[in-house]
Every structure is written in structure tokens, then in C-alpha cells.
Protein backbone atom coordinates (compact mmCIF):
# COMPACT_ATOMS: atom_id res chain seq x y z
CA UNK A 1 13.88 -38.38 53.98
CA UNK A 2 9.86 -37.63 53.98
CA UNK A 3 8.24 -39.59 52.00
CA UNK A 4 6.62 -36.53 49.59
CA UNK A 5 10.49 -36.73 48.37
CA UNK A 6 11.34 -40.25 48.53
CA UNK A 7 8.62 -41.27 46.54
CA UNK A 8 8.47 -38.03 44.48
CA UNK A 9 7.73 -38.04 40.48
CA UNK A 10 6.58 -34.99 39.50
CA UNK A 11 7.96 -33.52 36.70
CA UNK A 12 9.50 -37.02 35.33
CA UNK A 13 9.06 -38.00 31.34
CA UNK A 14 7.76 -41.47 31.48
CA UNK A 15 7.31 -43.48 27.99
CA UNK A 16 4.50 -46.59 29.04
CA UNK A 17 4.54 -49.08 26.22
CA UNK A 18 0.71 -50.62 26.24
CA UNK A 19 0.25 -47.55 28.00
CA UNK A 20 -3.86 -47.42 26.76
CA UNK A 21 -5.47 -50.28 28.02
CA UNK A 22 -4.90 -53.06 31.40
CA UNK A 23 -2.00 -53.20 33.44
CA UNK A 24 -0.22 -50.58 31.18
CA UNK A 25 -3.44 -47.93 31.78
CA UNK A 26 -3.53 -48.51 35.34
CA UNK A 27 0.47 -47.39 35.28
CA UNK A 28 -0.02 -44.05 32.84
CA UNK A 29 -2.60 -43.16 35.71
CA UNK A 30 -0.43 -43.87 38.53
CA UNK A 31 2.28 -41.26 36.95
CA UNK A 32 0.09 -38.78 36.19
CA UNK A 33 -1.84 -38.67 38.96
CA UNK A 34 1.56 -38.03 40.41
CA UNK A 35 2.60 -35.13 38.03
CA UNK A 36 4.42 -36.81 35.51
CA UNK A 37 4.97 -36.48 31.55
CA UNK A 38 3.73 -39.45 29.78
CA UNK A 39 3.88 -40.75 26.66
CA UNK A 40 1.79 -43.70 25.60
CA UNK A 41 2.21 -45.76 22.48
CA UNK A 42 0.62 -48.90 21.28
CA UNK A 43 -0.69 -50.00 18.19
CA UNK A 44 -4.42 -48.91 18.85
CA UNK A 45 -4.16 -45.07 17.76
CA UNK A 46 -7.85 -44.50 18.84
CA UNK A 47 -7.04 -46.35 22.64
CA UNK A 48 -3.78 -44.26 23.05
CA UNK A 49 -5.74 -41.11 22.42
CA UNK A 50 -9.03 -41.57 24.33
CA UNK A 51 -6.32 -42.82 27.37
CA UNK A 52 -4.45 -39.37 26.93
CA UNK A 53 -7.80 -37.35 26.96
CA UNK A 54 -8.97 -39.49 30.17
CA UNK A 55 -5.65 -38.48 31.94
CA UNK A 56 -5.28 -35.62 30.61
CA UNK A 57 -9.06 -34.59 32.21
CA UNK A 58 -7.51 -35.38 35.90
CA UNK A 59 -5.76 -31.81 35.86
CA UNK A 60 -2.25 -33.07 37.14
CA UNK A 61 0.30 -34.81 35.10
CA UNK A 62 0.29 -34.85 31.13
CA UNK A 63 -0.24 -37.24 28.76
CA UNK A 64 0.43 -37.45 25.28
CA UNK A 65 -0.16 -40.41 22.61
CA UNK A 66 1.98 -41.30 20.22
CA UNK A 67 1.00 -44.43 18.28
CA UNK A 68 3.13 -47.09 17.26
CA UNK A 69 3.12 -50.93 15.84
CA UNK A 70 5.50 -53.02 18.11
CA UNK A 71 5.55 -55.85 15.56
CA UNK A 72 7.04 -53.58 13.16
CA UNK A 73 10.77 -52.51 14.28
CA UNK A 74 10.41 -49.65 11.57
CA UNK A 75 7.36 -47.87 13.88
CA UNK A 76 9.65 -48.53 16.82
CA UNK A 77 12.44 -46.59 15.31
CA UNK A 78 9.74 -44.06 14.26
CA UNK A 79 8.54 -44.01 17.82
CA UNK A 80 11.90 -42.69 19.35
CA UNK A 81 12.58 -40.52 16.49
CA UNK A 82 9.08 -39.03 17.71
CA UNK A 83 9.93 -38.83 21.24
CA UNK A 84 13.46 -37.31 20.73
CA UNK A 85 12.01 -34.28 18.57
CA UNK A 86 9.48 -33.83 21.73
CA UNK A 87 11.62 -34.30 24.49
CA UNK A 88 15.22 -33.34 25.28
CA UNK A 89 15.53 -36.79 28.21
CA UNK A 90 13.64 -39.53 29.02
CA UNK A 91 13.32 -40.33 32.84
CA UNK A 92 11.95 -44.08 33.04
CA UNK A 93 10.86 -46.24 30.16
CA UNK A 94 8.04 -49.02 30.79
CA UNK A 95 8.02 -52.02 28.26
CA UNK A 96 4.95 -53.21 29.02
CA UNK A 97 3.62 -54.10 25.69
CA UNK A 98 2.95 -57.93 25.09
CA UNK A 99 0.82 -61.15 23.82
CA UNK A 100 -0.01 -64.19 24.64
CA UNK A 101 -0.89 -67.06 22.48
CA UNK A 102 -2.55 -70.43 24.41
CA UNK A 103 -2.88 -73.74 22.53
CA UNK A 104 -2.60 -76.88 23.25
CA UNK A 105 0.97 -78.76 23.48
CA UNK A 106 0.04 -81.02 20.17
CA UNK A 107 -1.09 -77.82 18.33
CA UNK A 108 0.55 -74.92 19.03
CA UNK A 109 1.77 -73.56 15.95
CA UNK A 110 5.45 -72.38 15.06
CA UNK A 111 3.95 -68.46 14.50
CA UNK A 112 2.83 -68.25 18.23
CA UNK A 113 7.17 -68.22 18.65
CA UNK A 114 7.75 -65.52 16.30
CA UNK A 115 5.05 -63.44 17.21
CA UNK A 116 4.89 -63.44 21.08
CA UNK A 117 8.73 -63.43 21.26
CA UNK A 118 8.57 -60.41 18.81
CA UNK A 119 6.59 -58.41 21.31
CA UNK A 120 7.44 -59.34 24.17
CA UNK A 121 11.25 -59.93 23.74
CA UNK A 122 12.58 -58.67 21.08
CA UNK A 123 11.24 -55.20 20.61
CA UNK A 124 11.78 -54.88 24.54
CA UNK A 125 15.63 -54.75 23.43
CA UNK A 126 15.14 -52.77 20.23
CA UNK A 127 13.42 -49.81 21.74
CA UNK A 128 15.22 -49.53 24.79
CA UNK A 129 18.14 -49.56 22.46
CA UNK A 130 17.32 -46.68 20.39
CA UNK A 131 15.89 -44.84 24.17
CA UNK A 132 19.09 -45.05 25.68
CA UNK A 133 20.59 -42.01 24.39
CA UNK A 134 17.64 -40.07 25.98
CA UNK A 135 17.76 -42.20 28.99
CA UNK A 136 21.52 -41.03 29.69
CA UNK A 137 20.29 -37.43 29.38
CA UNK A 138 18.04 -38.20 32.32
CA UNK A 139 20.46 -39.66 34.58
CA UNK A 140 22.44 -38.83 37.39
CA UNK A 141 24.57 -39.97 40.07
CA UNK A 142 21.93 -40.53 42.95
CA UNK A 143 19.06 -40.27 40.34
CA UNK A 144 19.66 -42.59 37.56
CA UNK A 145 17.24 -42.84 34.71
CA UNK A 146 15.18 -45.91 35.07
CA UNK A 147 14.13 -49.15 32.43
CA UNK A 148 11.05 -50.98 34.01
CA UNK A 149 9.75 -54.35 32.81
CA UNK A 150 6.68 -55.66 33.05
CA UNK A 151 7.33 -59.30 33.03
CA UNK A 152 4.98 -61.88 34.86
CA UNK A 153 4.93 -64.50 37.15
CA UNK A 154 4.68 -67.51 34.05
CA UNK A 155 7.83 -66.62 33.33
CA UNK A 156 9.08 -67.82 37.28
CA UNK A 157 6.74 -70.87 37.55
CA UNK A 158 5.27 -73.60 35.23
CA UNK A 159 1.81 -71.84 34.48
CA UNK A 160 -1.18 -74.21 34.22
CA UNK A 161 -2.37 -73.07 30.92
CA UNK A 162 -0.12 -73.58 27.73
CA UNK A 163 0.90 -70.47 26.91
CA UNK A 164 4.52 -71.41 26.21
CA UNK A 165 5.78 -68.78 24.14
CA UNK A 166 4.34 -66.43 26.54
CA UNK A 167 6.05 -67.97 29.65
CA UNK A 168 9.16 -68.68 27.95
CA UNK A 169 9.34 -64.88 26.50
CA UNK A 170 8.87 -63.64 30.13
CA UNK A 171 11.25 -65.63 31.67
CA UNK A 172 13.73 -64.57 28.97
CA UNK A 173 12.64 -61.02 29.81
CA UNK A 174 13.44 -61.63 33.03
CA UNK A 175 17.23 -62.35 32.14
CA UNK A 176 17.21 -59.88 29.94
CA UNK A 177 16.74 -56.87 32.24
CA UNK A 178 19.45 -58.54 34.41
CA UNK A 179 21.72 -58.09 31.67
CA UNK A 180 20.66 -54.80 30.80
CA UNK A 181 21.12 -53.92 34.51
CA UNK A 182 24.68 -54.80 34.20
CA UNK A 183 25.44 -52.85 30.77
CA UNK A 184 23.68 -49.63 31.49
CA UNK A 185 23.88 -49.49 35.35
CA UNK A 186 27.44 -48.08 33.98
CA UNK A 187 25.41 -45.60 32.10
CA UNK A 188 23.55 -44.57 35.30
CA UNK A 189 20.58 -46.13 33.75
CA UNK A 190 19.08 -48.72 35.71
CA UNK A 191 16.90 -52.35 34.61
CA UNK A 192 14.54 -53.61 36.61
CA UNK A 193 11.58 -55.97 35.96
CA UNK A 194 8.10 -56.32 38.16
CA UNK A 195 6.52 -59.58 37.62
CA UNK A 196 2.89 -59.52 37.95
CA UNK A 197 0.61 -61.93 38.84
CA UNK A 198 -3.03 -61.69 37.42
CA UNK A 199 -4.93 -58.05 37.15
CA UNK A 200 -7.89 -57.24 35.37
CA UNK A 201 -6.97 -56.70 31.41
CA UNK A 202 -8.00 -57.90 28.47
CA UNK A 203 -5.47 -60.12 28.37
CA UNK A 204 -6.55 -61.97 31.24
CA UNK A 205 -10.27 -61.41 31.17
CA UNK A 206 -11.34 -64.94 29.46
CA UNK A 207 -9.00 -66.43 31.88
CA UNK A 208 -10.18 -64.86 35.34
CA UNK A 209 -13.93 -65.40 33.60
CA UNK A 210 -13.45 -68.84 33.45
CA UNK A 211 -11.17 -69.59 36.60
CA UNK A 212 -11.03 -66.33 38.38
CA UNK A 213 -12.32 -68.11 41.85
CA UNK A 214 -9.43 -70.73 41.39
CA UNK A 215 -6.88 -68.14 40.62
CA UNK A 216 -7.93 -66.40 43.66
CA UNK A 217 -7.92 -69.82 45.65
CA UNK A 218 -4.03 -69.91 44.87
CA UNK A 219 -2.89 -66.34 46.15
CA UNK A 220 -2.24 -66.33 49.85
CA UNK A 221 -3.45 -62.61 49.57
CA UNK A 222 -6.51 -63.73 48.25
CA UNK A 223 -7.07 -61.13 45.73
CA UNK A 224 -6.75 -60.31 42.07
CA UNK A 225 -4.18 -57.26 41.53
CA UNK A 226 -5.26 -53.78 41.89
CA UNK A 227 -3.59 -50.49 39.66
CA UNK A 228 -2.58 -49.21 43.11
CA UNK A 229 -0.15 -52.42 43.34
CA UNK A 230 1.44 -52.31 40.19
CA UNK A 231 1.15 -48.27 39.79
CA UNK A 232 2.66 -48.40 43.24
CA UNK A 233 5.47 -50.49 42.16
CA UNK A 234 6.54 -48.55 39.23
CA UNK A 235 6.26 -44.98 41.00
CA UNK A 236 8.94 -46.56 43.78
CA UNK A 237 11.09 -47.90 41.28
CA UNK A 238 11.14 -44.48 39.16
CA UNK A 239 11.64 -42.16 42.40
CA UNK A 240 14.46 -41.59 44.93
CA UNK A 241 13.21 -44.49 47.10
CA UNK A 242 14.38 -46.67 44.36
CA UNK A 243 17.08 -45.04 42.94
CA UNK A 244 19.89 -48.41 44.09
CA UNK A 245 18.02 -51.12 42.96
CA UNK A 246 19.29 -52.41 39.55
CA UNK A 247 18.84 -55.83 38.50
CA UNK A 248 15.70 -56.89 40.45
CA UNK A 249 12.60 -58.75 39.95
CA UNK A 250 9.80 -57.39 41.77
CA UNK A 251 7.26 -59.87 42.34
CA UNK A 252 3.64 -58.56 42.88
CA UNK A 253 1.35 -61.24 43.02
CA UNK A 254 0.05 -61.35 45.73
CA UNK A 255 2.34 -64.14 46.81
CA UNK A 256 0.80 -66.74 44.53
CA UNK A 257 4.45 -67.48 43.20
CA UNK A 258 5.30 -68.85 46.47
CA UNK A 259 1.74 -70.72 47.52
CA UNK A 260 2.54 -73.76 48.95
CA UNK A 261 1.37 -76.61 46.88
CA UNK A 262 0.52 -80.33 47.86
């Protein structure tokens, strides 16, 4: 039980959703820095590329692009259609891929619903869906194939900013990946969902520009998240080490979830 084993990777064919840019970057680089096969897709064909060429140059892993639109289920289908003429199995899947839309209660508009839940919900479903038969070819007994996702802290506590869509998307992907957890743990695949607290992305950069200190102020840690945390999380979840746990959510936050509050 040495850890080189436990936490071992190399060799695995990871598909990262968001894969180019933010959190989804910093866990491509965490797999192939660890000698894994992945596959990034998002709707920025020019991102996914330059990200495979910049992980590509580190001389361990692979990484391949493989562009898709998430807001358009026919690209999704296209996307696994893709993978299964490259790849006989898939390993671990990573639906990171989201958006966020903040407004204010009195004017946040009805297409902030469809669009955010689209993303971050729905498509979530729909690709792991048309993954699974891949997935199963992955799996066995002691070394199931693994669904992670990236959901966030919003979706455990009230956020401060109105991003309700968002929060209520991620606390629905939450409860999805428990019930995913149930259905394919019987296909030796298992569902399990890290909810992050802030990191440097684009999708947080106005926020921590304009409140970072504050944000910071809230995390018992201290800190904003680093790609070693959430890379970290994803690599233990995907190897040996977490080969039993099915159904959990992973906080990494740096304990601001459970900062006491006056």
C-alpha cells in the first residue's frame, strides 16, 4: 500500500469538460503531470488546443483537444461519438464545464434558468449518459471507472451574491451525482462530486477583484484555492486510494463552508 500505487494514474483516459481554462486547466495538468490520457473539450476550439500544446510540452501525460459546444446536446453527442472512435474505455470523466449568471433578485431574467441549468445540469446528465458505455469498459471490481463533479460550495450555502441559477444548478448537481452514485455504482462506475470554494478563473476573477480580501476574511484557511487542491482531489478520487467512495461530496474550500458566522 505505498503511496506511488495508491495514488497511481498513469496510463488512465481522463475526459475534463472546461478542461482549457480555470479550475478545469489546473485539473488537465494535475493528470498529466501524472501520466494520464486527456481529453479536453469546451466550446473555445483555439483554448482547448493551445491547453493541449502547453501539456503536451511537459513530456509526461498526453493531451488531446477535442472541441465541443455544451449548450448544444447535438456537439455533446458528437463529442462521445469522437471519443469512442479514439478510445476503446474511458477511465474517469470530469464535468466541470459551467456558467454563472448574477443579477439582481428584481431583475434577473427567465434566460439566466435555461441557460445556466443547461450547462451546468443538464448536459452533466446527457454526456455522462452517452460516456457510460465507455465508462463500463474501464471498470473493474476494485478499480471502478470514475464520474467526478465539479460542483461548488453555492450550491451548500446561501451565497452572498445573486447568482441563483448558479447556486440552485449546483446544489441540484450535487443530488444528482448522489443519484448517479446509486445507478451506476451497480455498473462499477462510481459518482462523486468536489465542491469548490473560490480559485483563480475567469469565472471568479471580477469577484475576487472586487472582494477577494473579504472572501479570504471568511476561509478559516485563509487562502484562495490552489490547482494542487483541486488537482489533488481529483487524482485521489480517480486512483486506488479512492476506489470505495461513491456518493460523496468533497468539500475543498478551505473550510469557508463551515466558518462560523455571528
Amino acid at each position: 500500500m505505498d503511496s506511488e500505487s495508491l495514488f497511481n494514474v498513469k496510463g488512465k483516459v481522463v475526459l475534463v469538460t472546461g478542461g482549457a481554462k480555470g479550475v478545469g486547466r489546473m485539473i488537465s495538468e494535475g493528470y498529466v503531470t501524472n501520466f494520464a490520457t486527456v481529453y479536453i473539450s469546451s466550446r473555445d476550439s483555439k483554448a482547448c488546443e493551445q491547453a493541449a500544446k502547453e501539456l503536451n510540452a511537459l513530456g509526461k501525460g498526453k493531451a488531446y483537444a477535442i472541441p465541443a459546444d455544451f449548450y448544444k446536446h447535438d456537439d455533446v453527442k458528437k463529442l462521445a461519438e469522437e471519443l469512442g472512435k479514439r478510445e476503446s474505455k474511458l477511465h474517469v470523466l470530469v464535468n466541470n464545464s459551467g456558467s454563472n449568471w448574477g443579477a439582481s433578485y428584481g431583475e434577473y431574467p427567465t434566460e439566466a434558468w435555461t441557460r445556466v441549468l443547461t450547462l451546468n445540469l443538464q448536459r452533466v446528465f446527457d454526456l455522462t449518459q452517452l460516456v457510460t458505455p465507455l465508462l463500463e469498459k474501464a471498470s473493474s471490481l476494485n478499480n471502478p471507472a470514475r464520474v467526478i463533479n465539479i460542483g461548488s460550495i453555492n450550491g451548500l450555502t446561501v451565497p452572498a451574491l445573486e447568482n441563483y441559477a448558479y447556486s440552485a444548478s449546483k446544489a441540484g448537481l450535487h443530488h444528482l451525482s448522489r443519484v448517479l452514485a446509486n445507478h451506476l455504482g451497480q455498473r462499477n462506475i462510481t459518482s462523486n462530486t468536489i465542491a469548490c470554494g473560490p480559485f483563480e478563473s475567469k469565472m471568479m476573477a471580477a469577484t475576487l477583484k472586487s472582494f477577494g480580501e473579504t472572501i479570504k476574511a471568511g476561509i478559516p484557511l485563509g487562502r484562495i484555492g490552489t490547482p494542487q487542491d483541486v488537482a489533488g482531489t481529483c487524482l485521489f478520487l480517480s486512483s486506488r486510494a479512492g476506489a470505495y467512495v461513491n456518493g460523496a461530496t468533497i468539500t475543498v474550500d478551505g473550510g469557508s463552508a463551515v466558518a462560523a458566522k455571528l
